[in-house]
C-alpha atoms as a PDB file:
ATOM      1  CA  UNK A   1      99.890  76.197  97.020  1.00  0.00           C
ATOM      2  CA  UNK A   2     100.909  73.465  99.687  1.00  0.00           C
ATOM      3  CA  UNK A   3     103.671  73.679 101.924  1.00  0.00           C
ATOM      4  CA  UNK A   4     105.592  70.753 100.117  1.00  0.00           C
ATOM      5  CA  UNK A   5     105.495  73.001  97.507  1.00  0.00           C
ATOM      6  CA  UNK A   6     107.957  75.201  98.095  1.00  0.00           C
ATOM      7  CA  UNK A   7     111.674  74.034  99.340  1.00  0.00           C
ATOM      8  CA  UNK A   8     115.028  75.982 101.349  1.00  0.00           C
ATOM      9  CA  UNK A   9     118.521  76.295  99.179  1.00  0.00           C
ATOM     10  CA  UNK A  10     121.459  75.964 100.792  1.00  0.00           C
ATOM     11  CA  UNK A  11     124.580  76.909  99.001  1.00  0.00           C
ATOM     12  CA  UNK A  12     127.960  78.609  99.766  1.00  0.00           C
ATOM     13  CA  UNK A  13     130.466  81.139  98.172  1.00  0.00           C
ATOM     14  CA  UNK A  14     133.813  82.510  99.117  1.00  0.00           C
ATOM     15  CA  UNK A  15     133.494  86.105  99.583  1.00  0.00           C
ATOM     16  CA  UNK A  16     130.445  89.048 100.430  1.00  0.00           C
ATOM     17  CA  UNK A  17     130.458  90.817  97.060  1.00  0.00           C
ATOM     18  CA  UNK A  18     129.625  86.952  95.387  1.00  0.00           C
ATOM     19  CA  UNK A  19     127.314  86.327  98.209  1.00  0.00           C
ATOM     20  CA  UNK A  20     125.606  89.798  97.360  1.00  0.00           C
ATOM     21  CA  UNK A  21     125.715  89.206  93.707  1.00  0.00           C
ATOM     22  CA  UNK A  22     123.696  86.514  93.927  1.00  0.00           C
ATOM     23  CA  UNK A  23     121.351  87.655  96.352  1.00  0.00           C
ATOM     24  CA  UNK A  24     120.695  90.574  93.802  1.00  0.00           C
ATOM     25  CA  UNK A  25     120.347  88.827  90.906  1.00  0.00           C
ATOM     26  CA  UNK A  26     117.908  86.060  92.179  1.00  0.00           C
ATOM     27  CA  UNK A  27     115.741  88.464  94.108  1.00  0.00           C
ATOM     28  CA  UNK A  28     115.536  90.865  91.396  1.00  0.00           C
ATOM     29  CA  UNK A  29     114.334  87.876  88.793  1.00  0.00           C
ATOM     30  CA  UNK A  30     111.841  87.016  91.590  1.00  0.00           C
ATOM     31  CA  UNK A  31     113.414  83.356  91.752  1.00  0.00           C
ATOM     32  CA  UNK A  32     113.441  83.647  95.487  1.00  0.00           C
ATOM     33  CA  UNK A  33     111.154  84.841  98.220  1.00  0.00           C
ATOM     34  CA  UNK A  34     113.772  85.908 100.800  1.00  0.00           C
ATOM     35  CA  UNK A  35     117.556  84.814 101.359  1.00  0.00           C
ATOM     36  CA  UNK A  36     119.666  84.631 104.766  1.00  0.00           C
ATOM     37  CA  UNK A  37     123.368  85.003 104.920  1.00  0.00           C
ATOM     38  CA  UNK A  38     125.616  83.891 107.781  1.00  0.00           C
ATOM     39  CA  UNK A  39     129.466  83.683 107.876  1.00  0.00           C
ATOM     40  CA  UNK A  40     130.580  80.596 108.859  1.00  0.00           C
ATOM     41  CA  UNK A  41     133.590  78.398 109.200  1.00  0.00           C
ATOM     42  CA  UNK A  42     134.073  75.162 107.247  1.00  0.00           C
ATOM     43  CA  UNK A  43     136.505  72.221 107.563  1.00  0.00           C
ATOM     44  CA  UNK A  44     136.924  70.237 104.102  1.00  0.00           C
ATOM     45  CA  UNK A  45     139.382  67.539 102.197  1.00  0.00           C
ATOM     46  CA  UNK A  46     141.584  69.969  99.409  1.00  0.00           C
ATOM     47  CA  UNK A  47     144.336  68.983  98.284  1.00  0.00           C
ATOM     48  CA  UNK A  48     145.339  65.800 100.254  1.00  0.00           C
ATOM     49  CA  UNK A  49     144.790  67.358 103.000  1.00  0.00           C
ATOM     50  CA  UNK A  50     142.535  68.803 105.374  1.00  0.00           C
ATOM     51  CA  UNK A  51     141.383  72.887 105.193  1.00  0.00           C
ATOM     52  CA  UNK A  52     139.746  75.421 107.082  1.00  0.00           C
ATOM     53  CA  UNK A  53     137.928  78.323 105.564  1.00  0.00           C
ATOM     54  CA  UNK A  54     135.323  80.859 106.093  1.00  0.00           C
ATOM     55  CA  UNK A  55     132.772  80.804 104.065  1.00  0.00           C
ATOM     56  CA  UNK A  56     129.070  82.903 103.556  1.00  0.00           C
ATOM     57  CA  UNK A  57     126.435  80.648 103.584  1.00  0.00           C
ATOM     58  CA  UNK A  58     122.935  81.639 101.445  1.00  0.00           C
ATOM     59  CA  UNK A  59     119.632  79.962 102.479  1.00  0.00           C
ATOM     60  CA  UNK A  60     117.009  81.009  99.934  1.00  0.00           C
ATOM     61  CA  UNK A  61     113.360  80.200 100.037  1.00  0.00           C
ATOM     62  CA  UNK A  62     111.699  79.296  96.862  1.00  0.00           C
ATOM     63  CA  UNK A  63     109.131  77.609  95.161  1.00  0.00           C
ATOM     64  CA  UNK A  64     110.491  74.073  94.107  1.00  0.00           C
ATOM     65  CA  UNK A  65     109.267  74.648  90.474  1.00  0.00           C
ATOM     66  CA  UNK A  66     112.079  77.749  90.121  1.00  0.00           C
ATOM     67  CA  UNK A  67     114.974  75.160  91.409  1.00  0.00           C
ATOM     68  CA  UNK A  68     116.368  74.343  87.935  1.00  0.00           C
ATOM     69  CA  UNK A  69     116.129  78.636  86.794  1.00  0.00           C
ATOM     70  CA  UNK A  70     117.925  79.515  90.026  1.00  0.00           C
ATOM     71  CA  UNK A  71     120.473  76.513  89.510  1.00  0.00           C
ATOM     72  CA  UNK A  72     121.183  77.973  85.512  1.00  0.00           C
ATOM     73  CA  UNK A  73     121.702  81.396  87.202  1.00  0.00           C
END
C-alpha cells in the first residue's frame, strides 16, 4: 500500500465517555489503526449567536477504503 492510501479523520463529540465509545468501537472492528484525543475549546454560530464550548477532538488513522464503514458506525 501507498501512502495516499491511507487518510487522518478528524471529528468531534461533546463529552469523554462518547469520545471513548467511539474509540472502542472503531478500534475493536479494526476500522482504525490508532486514534488521538485532545480537549479543546471551540467558538461556533448556535442559535443566532455566537458560543463557546469544549469539546474532545478524535484524529483516527485509517485506510481510505474503511471511510464510508467508520462513517455508518
Amino acid at each position: 500500500m501507498e501512502a495516499s492510501d491511507y487518510c487522518l479523520i478528524k471529528t468531534t463529540t461533546d463529552t469523554k465517555e462518547n469520545a471513548d465509545a467511539i474509540t472502542k468501537i472503531l478500534l475493536e472492528k479494526k476500522l482504525i489503526a490508532c486514534v488521538q484525543s485532545s480537549i479543546i475549546q471551540s467558538a461556533y454560530h448556535w442559535q443566532g449567536k455566537i458560543a463557546e464550548s469544549e469539546e474532545i477532538l478524535l484524529q483516527m488513522k485509517t485506510k481510505k477504503s474503511l471511510f464510508k464503514k467508520i462513517q455508518t458506525e
